[in-house]
C-alpha atoms as a PDB file:
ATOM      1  CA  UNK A   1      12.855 -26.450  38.852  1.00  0.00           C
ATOM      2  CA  UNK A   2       9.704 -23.695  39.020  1.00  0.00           C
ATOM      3  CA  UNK A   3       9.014 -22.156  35.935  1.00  0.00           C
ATOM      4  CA  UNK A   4       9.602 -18.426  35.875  1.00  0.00           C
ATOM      5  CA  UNK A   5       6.663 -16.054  35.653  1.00  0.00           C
ATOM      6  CA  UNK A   6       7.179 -12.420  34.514  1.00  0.00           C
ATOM      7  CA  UNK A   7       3.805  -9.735  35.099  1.00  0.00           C
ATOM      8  CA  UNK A   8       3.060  -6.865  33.259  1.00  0.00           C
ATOM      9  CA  UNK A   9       1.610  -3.533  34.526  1.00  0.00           C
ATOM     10  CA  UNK A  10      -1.556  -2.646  33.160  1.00  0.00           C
ATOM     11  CA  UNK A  11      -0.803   0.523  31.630  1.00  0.00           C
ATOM     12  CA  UNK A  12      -4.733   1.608  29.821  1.00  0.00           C
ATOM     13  CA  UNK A  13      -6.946  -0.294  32.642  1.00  0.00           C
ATOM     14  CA  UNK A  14     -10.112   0.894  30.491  1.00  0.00           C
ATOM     15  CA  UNK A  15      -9.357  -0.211  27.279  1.00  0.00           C
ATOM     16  CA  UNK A  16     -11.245  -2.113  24.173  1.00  0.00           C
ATOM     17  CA  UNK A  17      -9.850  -3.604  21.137  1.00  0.00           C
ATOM     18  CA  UNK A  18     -12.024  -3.681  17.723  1.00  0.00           C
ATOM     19  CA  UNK A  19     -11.217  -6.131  15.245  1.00  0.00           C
ATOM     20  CA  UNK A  20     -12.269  -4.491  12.033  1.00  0.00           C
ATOM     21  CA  UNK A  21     -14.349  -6.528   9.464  1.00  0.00           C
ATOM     22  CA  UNK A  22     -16.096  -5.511   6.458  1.00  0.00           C
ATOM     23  CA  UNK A  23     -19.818  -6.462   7.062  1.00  0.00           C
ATOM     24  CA  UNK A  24     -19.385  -6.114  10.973  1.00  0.00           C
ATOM     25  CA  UNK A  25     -17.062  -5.719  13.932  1.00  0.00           C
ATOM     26  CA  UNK A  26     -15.876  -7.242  16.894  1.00  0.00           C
ATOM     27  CA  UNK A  27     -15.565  -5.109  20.280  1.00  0.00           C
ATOM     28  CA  UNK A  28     -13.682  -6.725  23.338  1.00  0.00           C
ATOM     29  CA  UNK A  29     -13.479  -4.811  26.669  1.00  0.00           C
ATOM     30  CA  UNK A  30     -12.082  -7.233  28.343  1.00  0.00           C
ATOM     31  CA  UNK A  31     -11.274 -11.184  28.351  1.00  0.00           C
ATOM     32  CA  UNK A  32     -14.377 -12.801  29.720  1.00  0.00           C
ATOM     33  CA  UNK A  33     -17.294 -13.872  26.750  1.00  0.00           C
ATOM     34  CA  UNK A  34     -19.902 -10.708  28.341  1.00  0.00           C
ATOM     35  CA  UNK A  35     -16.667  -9.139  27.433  1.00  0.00           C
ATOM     36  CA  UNK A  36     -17.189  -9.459  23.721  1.00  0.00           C
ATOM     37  CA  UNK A  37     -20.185  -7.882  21.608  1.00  0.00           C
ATOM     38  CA  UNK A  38     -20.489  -7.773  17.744  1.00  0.00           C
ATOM     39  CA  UNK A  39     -21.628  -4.724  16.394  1.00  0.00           C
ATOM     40  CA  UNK A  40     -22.768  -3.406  12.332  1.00  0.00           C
ATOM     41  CA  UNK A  41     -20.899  -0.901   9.963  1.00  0.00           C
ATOM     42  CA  UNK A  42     -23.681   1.142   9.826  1.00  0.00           C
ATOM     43  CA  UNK A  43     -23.931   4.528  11.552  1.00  0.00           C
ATOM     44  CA  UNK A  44     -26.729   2.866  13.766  1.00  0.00           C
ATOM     45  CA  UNK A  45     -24.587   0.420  14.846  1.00  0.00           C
ATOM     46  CA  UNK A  46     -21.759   2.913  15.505  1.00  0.00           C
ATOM     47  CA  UNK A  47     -23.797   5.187  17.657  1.00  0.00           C
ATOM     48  CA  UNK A  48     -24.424   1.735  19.994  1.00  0.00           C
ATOM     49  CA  UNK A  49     -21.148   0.773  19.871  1.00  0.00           C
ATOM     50  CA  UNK A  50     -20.102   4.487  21.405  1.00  0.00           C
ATOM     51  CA  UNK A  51     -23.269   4.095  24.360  1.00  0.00           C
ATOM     52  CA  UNK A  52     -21.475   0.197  24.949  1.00  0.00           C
ATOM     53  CA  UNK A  53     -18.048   1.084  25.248  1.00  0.00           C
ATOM     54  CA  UNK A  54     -18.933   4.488  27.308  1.00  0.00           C
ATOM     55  CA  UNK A  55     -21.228   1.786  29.474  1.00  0.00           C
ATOM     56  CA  UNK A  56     -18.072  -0.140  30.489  1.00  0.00           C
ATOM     57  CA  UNK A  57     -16.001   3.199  30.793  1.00  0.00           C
ATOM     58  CA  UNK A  58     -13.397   2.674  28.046  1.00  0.00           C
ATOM     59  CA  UNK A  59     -11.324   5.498  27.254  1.00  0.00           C
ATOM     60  CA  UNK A  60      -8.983   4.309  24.957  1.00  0.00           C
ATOM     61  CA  UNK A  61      -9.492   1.736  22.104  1.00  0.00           C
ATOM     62  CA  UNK A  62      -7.198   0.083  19.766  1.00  0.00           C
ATOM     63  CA  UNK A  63      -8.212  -1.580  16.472  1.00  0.00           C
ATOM     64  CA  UNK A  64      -5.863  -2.780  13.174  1.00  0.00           C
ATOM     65  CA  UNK A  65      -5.795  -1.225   9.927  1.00  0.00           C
ATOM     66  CA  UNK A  66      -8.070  -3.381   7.916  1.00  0.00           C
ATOM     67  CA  UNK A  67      -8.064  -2.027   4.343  1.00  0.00           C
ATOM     68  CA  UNK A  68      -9.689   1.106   4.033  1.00  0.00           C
ATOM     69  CA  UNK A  69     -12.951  -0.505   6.679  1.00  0.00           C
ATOM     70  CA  UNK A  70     -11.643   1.387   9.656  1.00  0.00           C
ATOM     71  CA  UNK A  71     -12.057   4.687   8.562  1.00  0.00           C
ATOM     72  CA  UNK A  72     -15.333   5.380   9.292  1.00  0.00           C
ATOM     73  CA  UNK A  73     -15.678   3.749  12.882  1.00  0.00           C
ATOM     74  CA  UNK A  74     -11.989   5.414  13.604  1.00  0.00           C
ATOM     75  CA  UNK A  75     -13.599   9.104  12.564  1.00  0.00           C
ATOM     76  CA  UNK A  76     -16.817   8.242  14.447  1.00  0.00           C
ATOM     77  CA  UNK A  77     -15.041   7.281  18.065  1.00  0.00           C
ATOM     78  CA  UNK A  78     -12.208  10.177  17.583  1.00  0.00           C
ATOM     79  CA  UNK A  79     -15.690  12.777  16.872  1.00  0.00           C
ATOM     80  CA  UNK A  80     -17.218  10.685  20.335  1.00  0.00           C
ATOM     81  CA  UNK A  81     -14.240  11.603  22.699  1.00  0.00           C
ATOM     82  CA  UNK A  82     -12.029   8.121  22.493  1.00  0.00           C
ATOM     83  CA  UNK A  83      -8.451   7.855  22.472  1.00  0.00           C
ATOM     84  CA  UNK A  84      -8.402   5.387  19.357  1.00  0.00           C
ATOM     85  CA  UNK A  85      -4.760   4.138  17.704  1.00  0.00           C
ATOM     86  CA  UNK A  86      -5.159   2.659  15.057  1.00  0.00           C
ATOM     87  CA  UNK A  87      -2.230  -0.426  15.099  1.00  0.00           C
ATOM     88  CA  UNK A  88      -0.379  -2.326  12.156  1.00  0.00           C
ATOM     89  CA  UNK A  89      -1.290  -6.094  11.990  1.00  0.00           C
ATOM     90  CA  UNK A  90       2.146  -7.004  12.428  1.00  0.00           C
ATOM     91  CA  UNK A  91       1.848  -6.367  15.827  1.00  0.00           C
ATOM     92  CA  UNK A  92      -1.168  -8.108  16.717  1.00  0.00           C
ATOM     93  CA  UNK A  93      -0.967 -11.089  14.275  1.00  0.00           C
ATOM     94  CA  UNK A  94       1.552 -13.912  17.135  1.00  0.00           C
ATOM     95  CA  UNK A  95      -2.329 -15.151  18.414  1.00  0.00           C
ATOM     96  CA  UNK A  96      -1.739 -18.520  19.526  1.00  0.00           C
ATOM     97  CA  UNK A  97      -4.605 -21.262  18.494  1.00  0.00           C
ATOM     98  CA  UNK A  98      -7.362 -20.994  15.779  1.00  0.00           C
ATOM     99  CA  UNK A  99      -7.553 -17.155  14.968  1.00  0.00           C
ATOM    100  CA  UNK A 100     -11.641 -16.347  15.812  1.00  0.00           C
ATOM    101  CA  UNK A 101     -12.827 -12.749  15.170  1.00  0.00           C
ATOM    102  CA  UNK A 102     -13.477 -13.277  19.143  1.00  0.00           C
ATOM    103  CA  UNK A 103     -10.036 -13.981  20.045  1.00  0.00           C
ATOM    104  CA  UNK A 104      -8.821 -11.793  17.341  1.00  0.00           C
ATOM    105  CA  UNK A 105     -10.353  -8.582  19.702  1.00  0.00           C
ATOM    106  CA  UNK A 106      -9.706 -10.113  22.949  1.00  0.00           C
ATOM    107  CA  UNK A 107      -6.018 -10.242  22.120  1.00  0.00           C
ATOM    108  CA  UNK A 108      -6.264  -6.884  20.684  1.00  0.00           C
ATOM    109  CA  UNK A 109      -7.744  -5.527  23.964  1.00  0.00           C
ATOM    110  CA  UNK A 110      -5.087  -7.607  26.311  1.00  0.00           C
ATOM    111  CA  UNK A 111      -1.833  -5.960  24.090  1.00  0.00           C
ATOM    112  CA  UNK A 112      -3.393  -2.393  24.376  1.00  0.00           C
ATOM    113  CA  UNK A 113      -4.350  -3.159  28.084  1.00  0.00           C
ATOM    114  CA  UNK A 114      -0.768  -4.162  28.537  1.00  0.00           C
ATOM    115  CA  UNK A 115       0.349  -0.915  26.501  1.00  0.00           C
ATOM    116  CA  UNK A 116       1.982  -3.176  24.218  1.00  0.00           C
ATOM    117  CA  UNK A 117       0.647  -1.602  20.672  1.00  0.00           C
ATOM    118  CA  UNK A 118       1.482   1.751  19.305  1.00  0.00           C
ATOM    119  CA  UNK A 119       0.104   3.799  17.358  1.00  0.00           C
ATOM    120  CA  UNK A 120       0.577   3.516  13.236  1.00  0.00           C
ATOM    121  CA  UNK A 121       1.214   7.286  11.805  1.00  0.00           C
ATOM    122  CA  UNK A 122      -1.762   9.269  10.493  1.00  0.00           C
ATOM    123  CA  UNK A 123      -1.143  12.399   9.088  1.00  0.00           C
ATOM    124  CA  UNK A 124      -3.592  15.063   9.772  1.00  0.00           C
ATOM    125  CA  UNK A 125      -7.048  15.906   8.031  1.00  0.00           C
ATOM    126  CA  UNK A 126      -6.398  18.880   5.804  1.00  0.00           C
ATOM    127  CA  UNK A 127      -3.137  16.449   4.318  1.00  0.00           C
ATOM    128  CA  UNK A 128      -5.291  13.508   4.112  1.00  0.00           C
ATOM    129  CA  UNK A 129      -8.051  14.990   2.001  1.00  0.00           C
ATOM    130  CA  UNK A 130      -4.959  16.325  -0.133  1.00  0.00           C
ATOM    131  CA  UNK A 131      -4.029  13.064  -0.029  1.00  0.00           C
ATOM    132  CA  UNK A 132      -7.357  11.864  -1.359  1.00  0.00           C
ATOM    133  CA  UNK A 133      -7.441  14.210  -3.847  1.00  0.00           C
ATOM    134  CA  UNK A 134      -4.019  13.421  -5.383  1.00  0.00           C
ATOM    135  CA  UNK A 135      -4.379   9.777  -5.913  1.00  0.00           C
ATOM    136  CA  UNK A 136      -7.770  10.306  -7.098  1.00  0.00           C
ATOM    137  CA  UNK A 137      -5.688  11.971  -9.543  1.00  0.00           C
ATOM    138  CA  UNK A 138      -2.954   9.244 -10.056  1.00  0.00           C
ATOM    139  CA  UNK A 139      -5.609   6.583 -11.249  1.00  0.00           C
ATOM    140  CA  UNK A 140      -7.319   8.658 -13.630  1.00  0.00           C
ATOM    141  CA  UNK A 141      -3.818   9.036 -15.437  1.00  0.00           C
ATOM    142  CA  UNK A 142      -3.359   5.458 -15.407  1.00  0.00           C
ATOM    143  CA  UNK A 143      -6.736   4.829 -16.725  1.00  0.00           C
ATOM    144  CA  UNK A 144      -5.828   7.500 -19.388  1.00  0.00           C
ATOM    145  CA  UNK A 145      -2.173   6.110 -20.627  1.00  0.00           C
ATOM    146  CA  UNK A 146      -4.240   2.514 -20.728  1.00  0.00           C
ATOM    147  CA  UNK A 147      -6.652   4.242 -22.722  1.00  0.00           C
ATOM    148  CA  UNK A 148      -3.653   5.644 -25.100  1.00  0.00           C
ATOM    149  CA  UNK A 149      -2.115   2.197 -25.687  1.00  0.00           C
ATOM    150  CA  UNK A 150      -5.465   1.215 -26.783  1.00  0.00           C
ATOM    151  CA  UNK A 151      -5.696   4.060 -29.417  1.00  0.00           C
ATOM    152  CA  UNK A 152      -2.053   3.103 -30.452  1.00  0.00           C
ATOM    153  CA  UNK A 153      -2.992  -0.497 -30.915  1.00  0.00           C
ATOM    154  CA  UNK A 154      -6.124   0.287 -33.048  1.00  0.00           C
ATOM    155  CA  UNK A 155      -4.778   3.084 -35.271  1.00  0.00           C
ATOM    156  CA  UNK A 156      -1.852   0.356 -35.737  1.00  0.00           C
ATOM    157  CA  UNK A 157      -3.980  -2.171 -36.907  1.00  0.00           C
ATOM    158  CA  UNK A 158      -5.735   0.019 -39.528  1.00  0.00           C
ATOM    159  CA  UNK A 159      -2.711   0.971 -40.819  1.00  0.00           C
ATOM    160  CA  UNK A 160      -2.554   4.624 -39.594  1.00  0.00           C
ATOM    161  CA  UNK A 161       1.037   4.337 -37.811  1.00  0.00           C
ATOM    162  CA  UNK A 162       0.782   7.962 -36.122  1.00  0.00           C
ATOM    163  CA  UNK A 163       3.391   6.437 -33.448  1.00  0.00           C
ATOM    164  CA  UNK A 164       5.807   6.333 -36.254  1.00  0.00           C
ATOM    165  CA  UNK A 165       5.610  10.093 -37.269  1.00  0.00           C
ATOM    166  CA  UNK A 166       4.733  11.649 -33.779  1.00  0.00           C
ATOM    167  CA  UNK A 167       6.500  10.974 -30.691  1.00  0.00           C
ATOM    168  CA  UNK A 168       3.086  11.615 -28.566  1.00  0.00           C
ATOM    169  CA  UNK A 169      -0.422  10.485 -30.154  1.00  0.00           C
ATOM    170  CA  UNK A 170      -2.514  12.864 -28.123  1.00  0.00           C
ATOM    171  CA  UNK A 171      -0.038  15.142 -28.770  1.00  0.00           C
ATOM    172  CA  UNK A 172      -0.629  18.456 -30.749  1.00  0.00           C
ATOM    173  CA  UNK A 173      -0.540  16.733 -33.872  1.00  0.00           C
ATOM    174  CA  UNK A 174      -1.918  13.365 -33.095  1.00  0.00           C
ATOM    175  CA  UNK A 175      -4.795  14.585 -31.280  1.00  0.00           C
ATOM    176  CA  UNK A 176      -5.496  17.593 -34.489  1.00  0.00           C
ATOM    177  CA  UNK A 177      -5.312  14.056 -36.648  1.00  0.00           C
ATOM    178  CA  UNK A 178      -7.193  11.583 -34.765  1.00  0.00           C
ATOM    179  CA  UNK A 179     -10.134  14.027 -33.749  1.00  0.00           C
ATOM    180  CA  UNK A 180     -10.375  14.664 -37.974  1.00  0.00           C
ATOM    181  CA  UNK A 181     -10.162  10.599 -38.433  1.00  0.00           C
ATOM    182  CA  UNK A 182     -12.710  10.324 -35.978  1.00  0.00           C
ATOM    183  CA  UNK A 183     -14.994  13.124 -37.924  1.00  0.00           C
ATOM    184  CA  UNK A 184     -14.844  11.563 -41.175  1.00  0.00           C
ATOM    185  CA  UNK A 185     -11.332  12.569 -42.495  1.00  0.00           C
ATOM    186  CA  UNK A 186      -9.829   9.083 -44.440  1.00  0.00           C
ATOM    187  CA  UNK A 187      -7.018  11.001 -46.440  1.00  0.00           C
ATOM    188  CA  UNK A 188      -3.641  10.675 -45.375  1.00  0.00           C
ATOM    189  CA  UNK A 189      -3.052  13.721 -47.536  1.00  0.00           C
ATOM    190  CA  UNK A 190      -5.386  15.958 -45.614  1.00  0.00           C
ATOM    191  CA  UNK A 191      -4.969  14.346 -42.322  1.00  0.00           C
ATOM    192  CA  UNK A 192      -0.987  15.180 -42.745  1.00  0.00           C
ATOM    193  CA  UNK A 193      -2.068  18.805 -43.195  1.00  0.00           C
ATOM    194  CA  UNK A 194      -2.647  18.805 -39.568  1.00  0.00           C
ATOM    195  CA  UNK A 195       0.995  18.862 -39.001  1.00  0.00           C
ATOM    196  CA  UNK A 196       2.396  20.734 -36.034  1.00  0.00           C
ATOM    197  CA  UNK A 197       5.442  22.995 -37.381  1.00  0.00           C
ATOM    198  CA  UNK A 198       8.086  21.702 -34.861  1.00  0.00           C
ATOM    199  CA  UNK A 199       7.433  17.843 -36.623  1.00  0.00           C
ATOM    200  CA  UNK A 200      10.433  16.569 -37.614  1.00  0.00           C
ATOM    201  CA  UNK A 201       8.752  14.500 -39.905  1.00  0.00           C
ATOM    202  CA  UNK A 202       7.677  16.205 -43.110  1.00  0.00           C
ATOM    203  CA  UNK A 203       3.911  16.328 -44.355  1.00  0.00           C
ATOM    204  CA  UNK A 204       4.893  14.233 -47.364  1.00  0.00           C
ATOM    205  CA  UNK A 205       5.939  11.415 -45.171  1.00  0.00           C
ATOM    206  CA  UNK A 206       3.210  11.565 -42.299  1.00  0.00           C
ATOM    207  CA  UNK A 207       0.521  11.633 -45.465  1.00  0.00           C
ATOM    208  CA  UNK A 208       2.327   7.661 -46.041  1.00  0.00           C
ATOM    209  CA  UNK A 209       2.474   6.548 -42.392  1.00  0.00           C
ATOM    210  CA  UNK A 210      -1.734   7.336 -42.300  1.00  0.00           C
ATOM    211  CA  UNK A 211      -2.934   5.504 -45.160  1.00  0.00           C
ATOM    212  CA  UNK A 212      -6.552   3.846 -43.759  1.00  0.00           C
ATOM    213  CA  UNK A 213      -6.986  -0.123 -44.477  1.00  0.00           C
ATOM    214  CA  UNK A 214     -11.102   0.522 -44.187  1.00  0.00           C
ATOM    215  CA  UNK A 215     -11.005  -1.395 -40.917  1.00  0.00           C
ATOM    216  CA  UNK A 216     -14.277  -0.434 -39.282  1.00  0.00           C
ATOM    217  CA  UNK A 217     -14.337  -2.616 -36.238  1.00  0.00           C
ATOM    218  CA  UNK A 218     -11.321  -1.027 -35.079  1.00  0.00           C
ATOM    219  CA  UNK A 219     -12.523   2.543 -36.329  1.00  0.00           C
ATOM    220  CA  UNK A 220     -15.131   1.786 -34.168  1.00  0.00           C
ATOM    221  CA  UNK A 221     -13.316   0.207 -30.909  1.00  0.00           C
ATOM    222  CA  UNK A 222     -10.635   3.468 -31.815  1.00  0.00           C
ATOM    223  CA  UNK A 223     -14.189   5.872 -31.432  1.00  0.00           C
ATOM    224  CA  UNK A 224     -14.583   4.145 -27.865  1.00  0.00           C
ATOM    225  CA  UNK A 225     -11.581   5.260 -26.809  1.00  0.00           C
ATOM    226  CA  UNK A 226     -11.237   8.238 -27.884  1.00  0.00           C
ATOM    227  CA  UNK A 227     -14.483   9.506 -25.926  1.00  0.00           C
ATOM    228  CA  UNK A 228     -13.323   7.916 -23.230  1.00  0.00           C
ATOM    229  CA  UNK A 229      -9.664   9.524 -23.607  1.00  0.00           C
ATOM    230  CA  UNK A 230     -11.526  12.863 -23.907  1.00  0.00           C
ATOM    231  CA  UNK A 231     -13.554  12.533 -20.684  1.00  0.00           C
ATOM    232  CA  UNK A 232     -10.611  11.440 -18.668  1.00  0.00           C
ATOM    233  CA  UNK A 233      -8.732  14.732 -19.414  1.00  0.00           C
ATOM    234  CA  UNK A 234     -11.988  16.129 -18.456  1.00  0.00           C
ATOM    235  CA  UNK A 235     -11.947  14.556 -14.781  1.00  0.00           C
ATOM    236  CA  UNK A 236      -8.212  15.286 -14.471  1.00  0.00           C
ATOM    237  CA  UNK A 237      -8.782  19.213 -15.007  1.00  0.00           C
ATOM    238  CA  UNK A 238     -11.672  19.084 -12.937  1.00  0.00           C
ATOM    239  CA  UNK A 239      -9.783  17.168 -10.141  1.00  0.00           C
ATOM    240  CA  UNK A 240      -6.755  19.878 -10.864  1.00  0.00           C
ATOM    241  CA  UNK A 241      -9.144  22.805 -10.077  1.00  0.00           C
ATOM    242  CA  UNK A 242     -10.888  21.114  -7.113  1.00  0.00           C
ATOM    243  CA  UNK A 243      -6.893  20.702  -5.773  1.00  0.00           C
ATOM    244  CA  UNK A 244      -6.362  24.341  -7.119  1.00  0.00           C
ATOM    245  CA  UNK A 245      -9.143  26.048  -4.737  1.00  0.00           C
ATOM    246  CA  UNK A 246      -8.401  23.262  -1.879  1.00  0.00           C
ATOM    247  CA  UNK A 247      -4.608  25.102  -1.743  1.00  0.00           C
ATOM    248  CA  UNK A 248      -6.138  28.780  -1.671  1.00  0.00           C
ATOM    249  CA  UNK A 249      -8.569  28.089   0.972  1.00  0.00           C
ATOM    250  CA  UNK A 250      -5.784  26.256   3.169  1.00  0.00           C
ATOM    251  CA  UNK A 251      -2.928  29.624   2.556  1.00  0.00           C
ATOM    252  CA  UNK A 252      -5.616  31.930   3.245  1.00  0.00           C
ATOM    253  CA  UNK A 253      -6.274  30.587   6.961  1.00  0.00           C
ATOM    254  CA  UNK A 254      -2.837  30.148   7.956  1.00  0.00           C
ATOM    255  CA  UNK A 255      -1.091  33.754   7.977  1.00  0.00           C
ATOM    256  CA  UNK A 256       2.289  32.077   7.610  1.00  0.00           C
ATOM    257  CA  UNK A 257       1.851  30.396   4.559  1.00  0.00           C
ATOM    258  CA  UNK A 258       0.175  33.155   2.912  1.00  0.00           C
ATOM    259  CA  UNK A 259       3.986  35.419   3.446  1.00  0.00           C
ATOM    260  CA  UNK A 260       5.525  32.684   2.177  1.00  0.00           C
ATOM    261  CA  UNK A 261       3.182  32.405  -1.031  1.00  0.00           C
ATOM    262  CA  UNK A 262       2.906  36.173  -1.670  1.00  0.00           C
ATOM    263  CA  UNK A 263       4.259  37.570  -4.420  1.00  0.00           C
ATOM    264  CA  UNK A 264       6.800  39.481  -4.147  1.00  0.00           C
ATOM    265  CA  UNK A 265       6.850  43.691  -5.909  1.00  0.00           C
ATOM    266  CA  UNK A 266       9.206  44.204  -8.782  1.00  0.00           C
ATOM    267  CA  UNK A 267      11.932  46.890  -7.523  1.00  0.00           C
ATOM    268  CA  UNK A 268      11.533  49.977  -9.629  1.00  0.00           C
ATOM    269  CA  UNK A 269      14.424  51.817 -10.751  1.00  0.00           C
ATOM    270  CA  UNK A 270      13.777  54.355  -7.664  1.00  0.00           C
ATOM    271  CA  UNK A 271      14.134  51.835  -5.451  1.00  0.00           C
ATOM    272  CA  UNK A 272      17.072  50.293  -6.940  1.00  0.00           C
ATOM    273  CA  UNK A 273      18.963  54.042  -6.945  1.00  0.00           C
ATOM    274  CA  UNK A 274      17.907  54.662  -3.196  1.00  0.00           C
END
């Protein structure tokens, strides 16, 4: 019995497949080894790379989402006139044999060749550098609450238990009271006096809970922090006005957002008899 063969169209005939690396990448346009060239990450190397692939008259290229590595080369081709999709590694990863970063962009090349890859979703630039911007964001306030439970641990171990009076240690109160520990204030009696009105706990009571054990390591570690709790509020309001004048710029060039971000005129009482 004859084994059954199946062909596929070629649906991109000029097509290359880039197998992204950190320190360098593979190009294959086409299956042969003159096929295959290595190229750098540098912009040098990218600038060859686009006089290589328009040598062998690519139009289209395909390479995976490596980490955060393609970005660059991705922007680069898109800026030179390339088709480029950019293609989840699920799809490529069924290689038969010893993966090779040869092989890896040959196989890359034959799928796209084949029109067998598609195209992972990539939102456009204006919500990408919003995009940037906002997790930029998100780690500083995880650096921050780490920084918090730090403070917490050291004011707990020299016997200032703020987290027993206060719901929030940087809040109102425990930031008034920890930037006057920090300046030289040791009473619990006149740190207490810092006490925000809407406290449930009394003065009396939060003058007990701070009661310093003359711990100066942890003073010391608790100093640390505190600067470095300081500047990371510092970085998120900077980050917060940077996002803040990103917005205007984008409503003021695009007429329909700016009706549906204008604010809208109080009806007078003329108005309101008309």
């Amino acid at each position: 019995m004859s084994k059954k063969q199946v062909s596929l169209e070629v649906i991109n005939p000029y097509a290359a497949g880039i197998d992204i690396g950190s320190r360098s990448h593979w190009v294959a346009v086409g299956q042969d080894a003159q096929d295959v060239k290595e190229f750098g990450v540098y912009t040098q190397d990218h600038q060859e790379l686009s006089k290589w692939l328009k040598k062998h008259e690519v139009t289209t290229i395909a390479m995976e989402s490596t980490g955060t590595y393609w970005q660059n080369i991705f922007s680069f081709l898109v800026a030179q006139g390339f088709e480029v999709i950019l293609v989840n590694g699920r799809q490529t990863k069924n290689i038969k044999g010893k993966k090779t970063d040869i092989k890896d962009c040959q196989w890359i090349q034959k799928l796209h060749t084949l029109g067998l890859l598609s195209s992972s979703f990539l939102p456009d630039s204006t919500t990408d550098i919003i995009r940037t911007y906002s997790r930029h964001r998100q780690n500083i306030l995880k650096q921050s609450g780490a920084t918090v439970q730090k403070m917490q641990k050291y004011l707990r171990l020299m016997n200032l238990r703020l987290d027993v009076v206060v719901n929030d240690i940087v809040g109102l109160t425990g930031k008034d009271i920890i930037s006057a520990f920090i300046g030289g204030e040791k009473s619990g009696k006149e740190l207490a006096k810092f006490r925000h009105y809407n406290i449930r706990k009394s003065e009396e009571e939060i003058a007990k809970a701070l009661q310093y054990n003359g711990r100066e390591d942890y003073f010391f570690a608790l100093k640390q922090e505190w600067k470095t709790y300081l500047h990371l509020q510092k970085q998120i309001d900077e980050t917060d006005k940077e996002i803040k004048q990103l917005l205007k710029k984008i409503i003021k060039s695009d007429e329909n957002k700016k009706k549906h971000t204008a604010k809208k005129k109080p009806i007078n009482e003329k108005t309101k008899m008309q």
